[in-house]
C-alpha atoms as a PDB file:
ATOM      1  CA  UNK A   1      82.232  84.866 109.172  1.00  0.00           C
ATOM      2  CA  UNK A   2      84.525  84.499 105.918  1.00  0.00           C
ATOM      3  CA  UNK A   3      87.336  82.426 106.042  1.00  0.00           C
ATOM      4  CA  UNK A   4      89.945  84.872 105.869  1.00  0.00           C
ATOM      5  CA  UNK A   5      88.684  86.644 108.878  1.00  0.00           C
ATOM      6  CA  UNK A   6      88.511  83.682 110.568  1.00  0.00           C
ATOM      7  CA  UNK A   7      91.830  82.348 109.617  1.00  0.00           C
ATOM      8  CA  UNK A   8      92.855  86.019 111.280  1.00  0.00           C
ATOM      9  CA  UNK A   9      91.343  85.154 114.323  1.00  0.00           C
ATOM     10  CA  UNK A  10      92.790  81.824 114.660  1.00  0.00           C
ATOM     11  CA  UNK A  11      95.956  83.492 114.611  1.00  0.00           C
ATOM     12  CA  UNK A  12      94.887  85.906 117.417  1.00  0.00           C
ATOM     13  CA  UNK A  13      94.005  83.299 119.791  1.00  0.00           C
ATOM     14  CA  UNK A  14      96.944  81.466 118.901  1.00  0.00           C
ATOM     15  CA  UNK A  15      99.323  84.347 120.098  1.00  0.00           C
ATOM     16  CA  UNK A  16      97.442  85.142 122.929  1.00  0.00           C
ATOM     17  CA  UNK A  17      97.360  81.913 124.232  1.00  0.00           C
ATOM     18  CA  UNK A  18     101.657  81.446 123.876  1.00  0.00           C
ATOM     19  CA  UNK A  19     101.870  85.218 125.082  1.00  0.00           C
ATOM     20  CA  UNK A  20      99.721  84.347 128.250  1.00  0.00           C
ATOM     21  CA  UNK A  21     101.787  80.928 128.354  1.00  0.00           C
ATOM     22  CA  UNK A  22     105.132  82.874 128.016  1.00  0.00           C
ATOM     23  CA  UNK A  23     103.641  85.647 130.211  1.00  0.00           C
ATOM     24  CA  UNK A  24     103.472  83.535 133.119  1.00  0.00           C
ATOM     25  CA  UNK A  25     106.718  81.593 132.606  1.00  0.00           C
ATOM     26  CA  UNK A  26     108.356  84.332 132.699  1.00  0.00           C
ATOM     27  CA  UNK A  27     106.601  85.941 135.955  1.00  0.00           C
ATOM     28  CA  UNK A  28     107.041  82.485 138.072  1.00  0.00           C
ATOM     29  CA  UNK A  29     110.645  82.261 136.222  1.00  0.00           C
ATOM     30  CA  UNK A  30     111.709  85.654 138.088  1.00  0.00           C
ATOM     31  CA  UNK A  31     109.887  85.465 140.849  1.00  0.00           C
ATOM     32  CA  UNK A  32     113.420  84.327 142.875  1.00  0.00           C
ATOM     33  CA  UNK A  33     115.494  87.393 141.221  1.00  0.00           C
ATOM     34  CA  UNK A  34     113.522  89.987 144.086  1.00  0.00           C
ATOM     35  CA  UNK A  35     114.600  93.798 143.136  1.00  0.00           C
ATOM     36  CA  UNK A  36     114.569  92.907 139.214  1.00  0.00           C
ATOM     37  CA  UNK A  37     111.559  91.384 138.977  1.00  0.00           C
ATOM     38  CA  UNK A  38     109.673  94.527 138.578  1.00  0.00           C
ATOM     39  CA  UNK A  39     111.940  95.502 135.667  1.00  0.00           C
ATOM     40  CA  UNK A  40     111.490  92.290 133.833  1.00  0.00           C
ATOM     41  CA  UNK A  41     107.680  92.373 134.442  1.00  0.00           C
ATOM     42  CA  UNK A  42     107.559  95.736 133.119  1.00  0.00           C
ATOM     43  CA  UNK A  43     109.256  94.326 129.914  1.00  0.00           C
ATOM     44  CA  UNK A  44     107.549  91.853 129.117  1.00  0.00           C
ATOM     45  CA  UNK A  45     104.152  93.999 129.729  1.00  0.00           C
ATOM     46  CA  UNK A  46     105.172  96.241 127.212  1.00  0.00           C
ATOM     47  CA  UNK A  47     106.288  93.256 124.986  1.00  0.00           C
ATOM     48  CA  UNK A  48     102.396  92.010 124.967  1.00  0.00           C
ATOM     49  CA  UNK A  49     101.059  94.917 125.003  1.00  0.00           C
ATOM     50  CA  UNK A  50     102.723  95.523 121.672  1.00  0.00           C
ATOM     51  CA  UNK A  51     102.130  92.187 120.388  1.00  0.00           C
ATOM     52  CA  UNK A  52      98.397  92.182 121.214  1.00  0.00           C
ATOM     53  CA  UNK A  53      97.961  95.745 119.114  1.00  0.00           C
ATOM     54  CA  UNK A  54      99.842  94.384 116.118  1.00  0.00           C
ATOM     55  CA  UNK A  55      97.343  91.411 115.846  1.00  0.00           C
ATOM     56  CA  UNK A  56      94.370  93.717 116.400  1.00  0.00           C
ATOM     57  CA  UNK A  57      95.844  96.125 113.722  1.00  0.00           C
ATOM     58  CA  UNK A  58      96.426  93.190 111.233  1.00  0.00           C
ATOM     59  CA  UNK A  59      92.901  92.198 112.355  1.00  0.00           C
ATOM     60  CA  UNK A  60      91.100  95.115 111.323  1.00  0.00           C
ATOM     61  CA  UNK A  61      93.068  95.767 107.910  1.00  0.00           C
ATOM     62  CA  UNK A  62      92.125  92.146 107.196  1.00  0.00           C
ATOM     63  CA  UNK A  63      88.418  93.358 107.963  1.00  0.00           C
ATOM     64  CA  UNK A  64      88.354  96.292 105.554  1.00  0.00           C
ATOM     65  CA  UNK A  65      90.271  94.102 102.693  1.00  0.00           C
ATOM     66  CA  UNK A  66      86.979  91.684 103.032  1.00  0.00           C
ATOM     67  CA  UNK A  67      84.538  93.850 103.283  1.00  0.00           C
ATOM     68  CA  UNK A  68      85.990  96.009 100.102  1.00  0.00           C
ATOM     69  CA  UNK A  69      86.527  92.338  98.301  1.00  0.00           C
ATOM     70  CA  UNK A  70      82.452  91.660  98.852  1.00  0.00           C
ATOM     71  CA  UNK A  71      81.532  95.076  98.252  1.00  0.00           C
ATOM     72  CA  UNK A  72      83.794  94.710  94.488  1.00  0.00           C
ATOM     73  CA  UNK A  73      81.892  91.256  93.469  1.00  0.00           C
ATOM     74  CA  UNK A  74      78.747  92.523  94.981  1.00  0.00           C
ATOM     75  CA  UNK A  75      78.924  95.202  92.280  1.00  0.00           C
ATOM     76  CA  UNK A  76      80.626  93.250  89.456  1.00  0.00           C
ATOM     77  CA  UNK A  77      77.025  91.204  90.362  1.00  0.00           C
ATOM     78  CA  UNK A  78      74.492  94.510  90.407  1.00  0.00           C
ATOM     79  CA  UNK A  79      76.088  95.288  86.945  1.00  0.00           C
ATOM     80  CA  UNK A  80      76.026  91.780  85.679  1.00  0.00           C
ATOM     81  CA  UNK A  81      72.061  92.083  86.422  1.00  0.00           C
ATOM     82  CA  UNK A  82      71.462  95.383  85.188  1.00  0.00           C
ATOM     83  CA  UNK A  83      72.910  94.158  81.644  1.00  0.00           C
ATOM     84  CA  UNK A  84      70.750  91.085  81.705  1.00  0.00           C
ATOM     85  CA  UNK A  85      67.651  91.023  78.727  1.00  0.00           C
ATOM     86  CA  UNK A  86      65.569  90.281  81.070  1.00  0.00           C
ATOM     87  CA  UNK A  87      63.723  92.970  82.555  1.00  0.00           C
ATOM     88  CA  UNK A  88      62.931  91.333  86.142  1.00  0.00           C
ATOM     89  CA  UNK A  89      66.361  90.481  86.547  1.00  0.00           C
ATOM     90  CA  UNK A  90      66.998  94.291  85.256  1.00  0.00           C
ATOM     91  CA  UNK A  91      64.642  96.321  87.877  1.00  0.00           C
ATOM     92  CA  UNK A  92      66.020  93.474  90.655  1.00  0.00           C
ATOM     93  CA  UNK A  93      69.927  95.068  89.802  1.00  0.00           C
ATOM     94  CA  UNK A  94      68.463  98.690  89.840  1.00  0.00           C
ATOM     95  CA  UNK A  95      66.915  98.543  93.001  1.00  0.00           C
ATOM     96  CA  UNK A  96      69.989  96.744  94.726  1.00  0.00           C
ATOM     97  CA  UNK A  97      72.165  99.586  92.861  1.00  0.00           C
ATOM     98  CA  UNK A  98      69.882 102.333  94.787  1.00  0.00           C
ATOM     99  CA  UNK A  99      70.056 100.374  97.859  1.00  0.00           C
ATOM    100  CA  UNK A 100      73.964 100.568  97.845  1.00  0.00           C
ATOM    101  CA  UNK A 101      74.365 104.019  96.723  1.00  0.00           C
ATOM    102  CA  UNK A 102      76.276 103.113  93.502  1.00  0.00           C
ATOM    103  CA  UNK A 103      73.498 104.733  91.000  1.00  0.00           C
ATOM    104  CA  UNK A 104      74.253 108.247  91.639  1.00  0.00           C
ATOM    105  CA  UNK A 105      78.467 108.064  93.160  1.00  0.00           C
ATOM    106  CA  UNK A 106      79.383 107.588  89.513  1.00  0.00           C
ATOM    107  CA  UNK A 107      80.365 103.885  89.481  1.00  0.00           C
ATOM    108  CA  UNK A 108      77.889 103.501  86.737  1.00  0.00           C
ATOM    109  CA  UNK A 109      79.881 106.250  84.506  1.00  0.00           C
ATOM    110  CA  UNK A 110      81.061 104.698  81.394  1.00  0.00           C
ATOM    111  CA  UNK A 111      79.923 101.307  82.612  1.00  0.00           C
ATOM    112  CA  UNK A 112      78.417  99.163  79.413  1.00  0.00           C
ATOM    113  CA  UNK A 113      74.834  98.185  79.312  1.00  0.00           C
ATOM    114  CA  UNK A 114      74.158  97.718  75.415  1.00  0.00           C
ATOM    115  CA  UNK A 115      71.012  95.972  74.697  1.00  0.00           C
ATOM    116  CA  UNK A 116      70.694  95.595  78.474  1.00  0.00           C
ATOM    117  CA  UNK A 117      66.638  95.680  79.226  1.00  0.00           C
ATOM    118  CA  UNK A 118      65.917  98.152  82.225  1.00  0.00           C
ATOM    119  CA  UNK A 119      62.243  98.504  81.297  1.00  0.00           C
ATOM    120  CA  UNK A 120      60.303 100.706  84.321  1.00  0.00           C
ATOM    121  CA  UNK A 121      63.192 100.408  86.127  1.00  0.00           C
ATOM    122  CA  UNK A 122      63.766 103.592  88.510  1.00  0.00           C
ATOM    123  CA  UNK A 123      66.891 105.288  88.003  1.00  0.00           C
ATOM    124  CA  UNK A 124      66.307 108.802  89.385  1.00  0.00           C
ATOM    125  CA  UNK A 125      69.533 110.465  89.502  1.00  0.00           C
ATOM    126  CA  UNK A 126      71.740 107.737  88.241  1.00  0.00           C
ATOM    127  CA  UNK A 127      74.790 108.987  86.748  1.00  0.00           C
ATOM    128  CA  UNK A 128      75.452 106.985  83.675  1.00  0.00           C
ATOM    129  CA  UNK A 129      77.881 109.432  82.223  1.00  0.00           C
ATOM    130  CA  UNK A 130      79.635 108.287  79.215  1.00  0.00           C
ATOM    131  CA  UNK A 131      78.158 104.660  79.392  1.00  0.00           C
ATOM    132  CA  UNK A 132      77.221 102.567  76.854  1.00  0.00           C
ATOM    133  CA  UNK A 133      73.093 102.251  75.872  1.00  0.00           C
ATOM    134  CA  UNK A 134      72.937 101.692  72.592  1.00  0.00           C
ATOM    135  CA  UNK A 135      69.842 100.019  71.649  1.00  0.00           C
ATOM    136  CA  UNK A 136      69.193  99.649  75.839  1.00  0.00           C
ATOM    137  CA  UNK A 137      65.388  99.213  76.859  1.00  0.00           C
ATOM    138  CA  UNK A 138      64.587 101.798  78.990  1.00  0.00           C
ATOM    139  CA  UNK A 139      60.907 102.466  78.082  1.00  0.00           C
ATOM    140  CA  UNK A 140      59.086 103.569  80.780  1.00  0.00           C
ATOM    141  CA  UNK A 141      61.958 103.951  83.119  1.00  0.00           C
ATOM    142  CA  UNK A 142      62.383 106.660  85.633  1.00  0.00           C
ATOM    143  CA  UNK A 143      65.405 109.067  85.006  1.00  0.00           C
ATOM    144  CA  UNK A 144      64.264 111.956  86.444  1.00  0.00           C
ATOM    145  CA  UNK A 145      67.578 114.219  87.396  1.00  0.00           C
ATOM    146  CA  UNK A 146      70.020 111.548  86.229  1.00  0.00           C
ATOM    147  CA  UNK A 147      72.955 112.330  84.436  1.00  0.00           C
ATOM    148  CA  UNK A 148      73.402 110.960  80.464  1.00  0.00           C
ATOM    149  CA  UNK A 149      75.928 113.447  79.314  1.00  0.00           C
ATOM    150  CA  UNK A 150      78.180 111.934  76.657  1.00  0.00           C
ATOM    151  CA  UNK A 151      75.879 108.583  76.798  1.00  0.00           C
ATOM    152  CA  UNK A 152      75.722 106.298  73.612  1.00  0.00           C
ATOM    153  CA  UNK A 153      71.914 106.173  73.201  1.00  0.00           C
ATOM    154  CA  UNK A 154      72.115 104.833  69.664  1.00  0.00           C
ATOM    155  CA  UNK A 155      68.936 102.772  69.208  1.00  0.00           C
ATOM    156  CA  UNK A 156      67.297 102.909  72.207  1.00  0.00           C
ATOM    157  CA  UNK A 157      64.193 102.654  73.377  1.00  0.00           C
ATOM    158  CA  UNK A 158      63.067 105.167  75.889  1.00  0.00           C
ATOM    159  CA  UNK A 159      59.321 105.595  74.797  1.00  0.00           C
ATOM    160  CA  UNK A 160      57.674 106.533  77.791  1.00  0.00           C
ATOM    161  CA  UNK A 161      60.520 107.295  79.932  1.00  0.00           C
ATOM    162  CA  UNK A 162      60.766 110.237  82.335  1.00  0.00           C
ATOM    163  CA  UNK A 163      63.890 112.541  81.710  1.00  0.00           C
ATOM    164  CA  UNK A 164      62.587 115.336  83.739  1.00  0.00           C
ATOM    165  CA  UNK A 165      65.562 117.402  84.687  1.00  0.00           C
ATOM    166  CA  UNK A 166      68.047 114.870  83.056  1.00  0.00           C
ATOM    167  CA  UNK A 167      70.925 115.892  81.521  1.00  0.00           C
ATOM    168  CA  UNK A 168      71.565 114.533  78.067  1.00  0.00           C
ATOM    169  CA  UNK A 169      74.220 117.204  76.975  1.00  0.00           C
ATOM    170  CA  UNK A 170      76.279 115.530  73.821  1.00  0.00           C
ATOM    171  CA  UNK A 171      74.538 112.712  74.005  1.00  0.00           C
ATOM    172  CA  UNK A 172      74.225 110.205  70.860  1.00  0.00           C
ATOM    173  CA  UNK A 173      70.367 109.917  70.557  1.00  0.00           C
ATOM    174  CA  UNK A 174      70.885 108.890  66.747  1.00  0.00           C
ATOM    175  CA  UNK A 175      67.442 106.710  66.259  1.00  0.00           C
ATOM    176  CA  UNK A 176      66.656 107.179  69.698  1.00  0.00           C
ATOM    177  CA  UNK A 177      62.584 106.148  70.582  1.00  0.00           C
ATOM    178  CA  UNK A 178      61.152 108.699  72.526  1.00  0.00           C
ATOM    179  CA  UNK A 179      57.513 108.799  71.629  1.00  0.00           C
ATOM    180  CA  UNK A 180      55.432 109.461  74.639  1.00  0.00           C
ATOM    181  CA  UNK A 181      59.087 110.509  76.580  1.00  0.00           C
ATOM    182  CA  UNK A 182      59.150 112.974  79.524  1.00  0.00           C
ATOM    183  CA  UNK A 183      61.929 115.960  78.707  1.00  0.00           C
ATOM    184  CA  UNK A 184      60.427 118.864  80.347  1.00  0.00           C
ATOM    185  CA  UNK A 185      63.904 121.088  81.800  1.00  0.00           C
ATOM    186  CA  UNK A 186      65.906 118.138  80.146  1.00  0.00           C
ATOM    187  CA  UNK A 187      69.633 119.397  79.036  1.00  0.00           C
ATOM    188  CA  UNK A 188      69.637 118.727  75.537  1.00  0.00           C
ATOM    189  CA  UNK A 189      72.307 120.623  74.420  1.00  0.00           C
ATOM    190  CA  UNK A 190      74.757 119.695  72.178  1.00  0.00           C
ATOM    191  CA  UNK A 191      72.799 116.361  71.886  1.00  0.00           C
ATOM    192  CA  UNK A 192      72.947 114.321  68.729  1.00  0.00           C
ATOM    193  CA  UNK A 193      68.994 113.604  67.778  1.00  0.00           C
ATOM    194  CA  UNK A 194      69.144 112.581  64.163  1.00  0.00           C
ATOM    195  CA  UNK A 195      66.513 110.094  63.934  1.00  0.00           C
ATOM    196  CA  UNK A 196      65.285 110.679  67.194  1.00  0.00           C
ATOM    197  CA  UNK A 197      61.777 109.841  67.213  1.00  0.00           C
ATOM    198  CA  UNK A 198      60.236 112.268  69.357  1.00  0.00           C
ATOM    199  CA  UNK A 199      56.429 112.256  68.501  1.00  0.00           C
ATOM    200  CA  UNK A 200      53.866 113.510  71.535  1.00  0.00           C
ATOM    201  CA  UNK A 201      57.240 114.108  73.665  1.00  0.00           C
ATOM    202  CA  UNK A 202      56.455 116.036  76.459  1.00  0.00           C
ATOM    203  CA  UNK A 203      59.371 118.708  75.582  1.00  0.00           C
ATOM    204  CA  UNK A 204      58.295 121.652  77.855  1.00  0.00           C
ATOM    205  CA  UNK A 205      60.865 123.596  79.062  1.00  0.00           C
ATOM    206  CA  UNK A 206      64.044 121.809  77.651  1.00  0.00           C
ATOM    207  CA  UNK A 207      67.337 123.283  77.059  1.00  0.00           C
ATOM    208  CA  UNK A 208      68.132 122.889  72.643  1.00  0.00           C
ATOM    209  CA  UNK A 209      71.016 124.667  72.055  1.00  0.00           C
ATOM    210  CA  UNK A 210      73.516 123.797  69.515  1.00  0.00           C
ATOM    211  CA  UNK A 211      73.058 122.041  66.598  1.00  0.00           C
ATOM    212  CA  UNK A 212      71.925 118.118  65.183  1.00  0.00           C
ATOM    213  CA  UNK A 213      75.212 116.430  64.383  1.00  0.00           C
END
């Protein structure tokens, strides 16, 4: 239990133990006044009624501000580790990124992971959009439907990797390694491949239209 949640609840118990206090004061208080002590009940009913709904609605929003705080670092952390050079620490952050569904919702778009090394990591369907790779490590990895439109690629590795169905529309693939690569029904188009190295690339059928840039 986190502290601000807790702190919350404190408060909670603390008002319903005065309202219960005040509750019963009150009853014993009018207890003499007969015909009117119905009315005042009925007051102060309504009184703790509404009192004990506020703290449950304060309750809950504090709730869903913690949870959405430890959901935010828990990210900032996945991305930290994705961007590390070392590739355990790299396929650790990918698989906790699948786990949480942020690979594919776009929270990776435009997110920066130059020189990060995400060797064999498994990436199907990530949407990395407009995000940073130059001179990444993804050799080996599996990208099978993910989304690399717009991506700097600049440098990177990605001998071996499996783009089946990936779309790398107006990508930067300037020196790009991608001997060995998987591109069959990869969206090329568009795509900026001078210097790609693309020597026994599986290119199959791959989408090429447009010109080198």
């Amino acid at each position: 239990m986190t502290q601000t949640t807790t702190g919350i609840q404190r408060i909670a118990d603390d008002y319903g133990t005065a309202a219960l206090v005040v509750g019963v004061l009150l009853v014993f208080g009018l207890l003499p006044f007969g015909a009117d002590f119905m009315g005042y009940s009925t007051n102060i009913y309504t009184e703790l009624i509404s009192v004990a709904l506020t703290i449950l609605v304060l309750d809950r929003r504090a709730q869903q501000r913690e949870m959405k705080r430890q959901r935010e670092e828990r990210i900032a952390r996945i991305i930290r580790g994705m961007r590390s050079t070392d590739d355990n620490e790299g396929l650790r952050a990918a698989e906790q990124a699948e786990e949480i569904g942020i690979l594919t919702d776009g929270t990776l778009s435009e997110v920066n992971l130059e020189r990060a090394n995400l060797s064999r990591a498994s990436l199907w369907g990530a949407n990395l959009s407009r995000a940073d790779l130059r001179e990444v490590n993804l050799s080996g990895a599996y990208l099978w439907g993910a989304n690399l439109s717009r991506a700097d690629l600049q440098g990177a590795d990605l001998s071996g990797v499996d783009l089946w169905e990936a779309n790398l529309s107006e990508a930067d693939l300037q020196g790009v390694d991608l001997i060995r690569a998987q591109l069959r029904g990869a969206n090329l188009n568009r795509a900026c491949r001078t210097g790609a190295k693309l020597r026994r690339a599986e290119l199959g059928e791959r989408t090429l239209s447009g010109s080198d840039r």
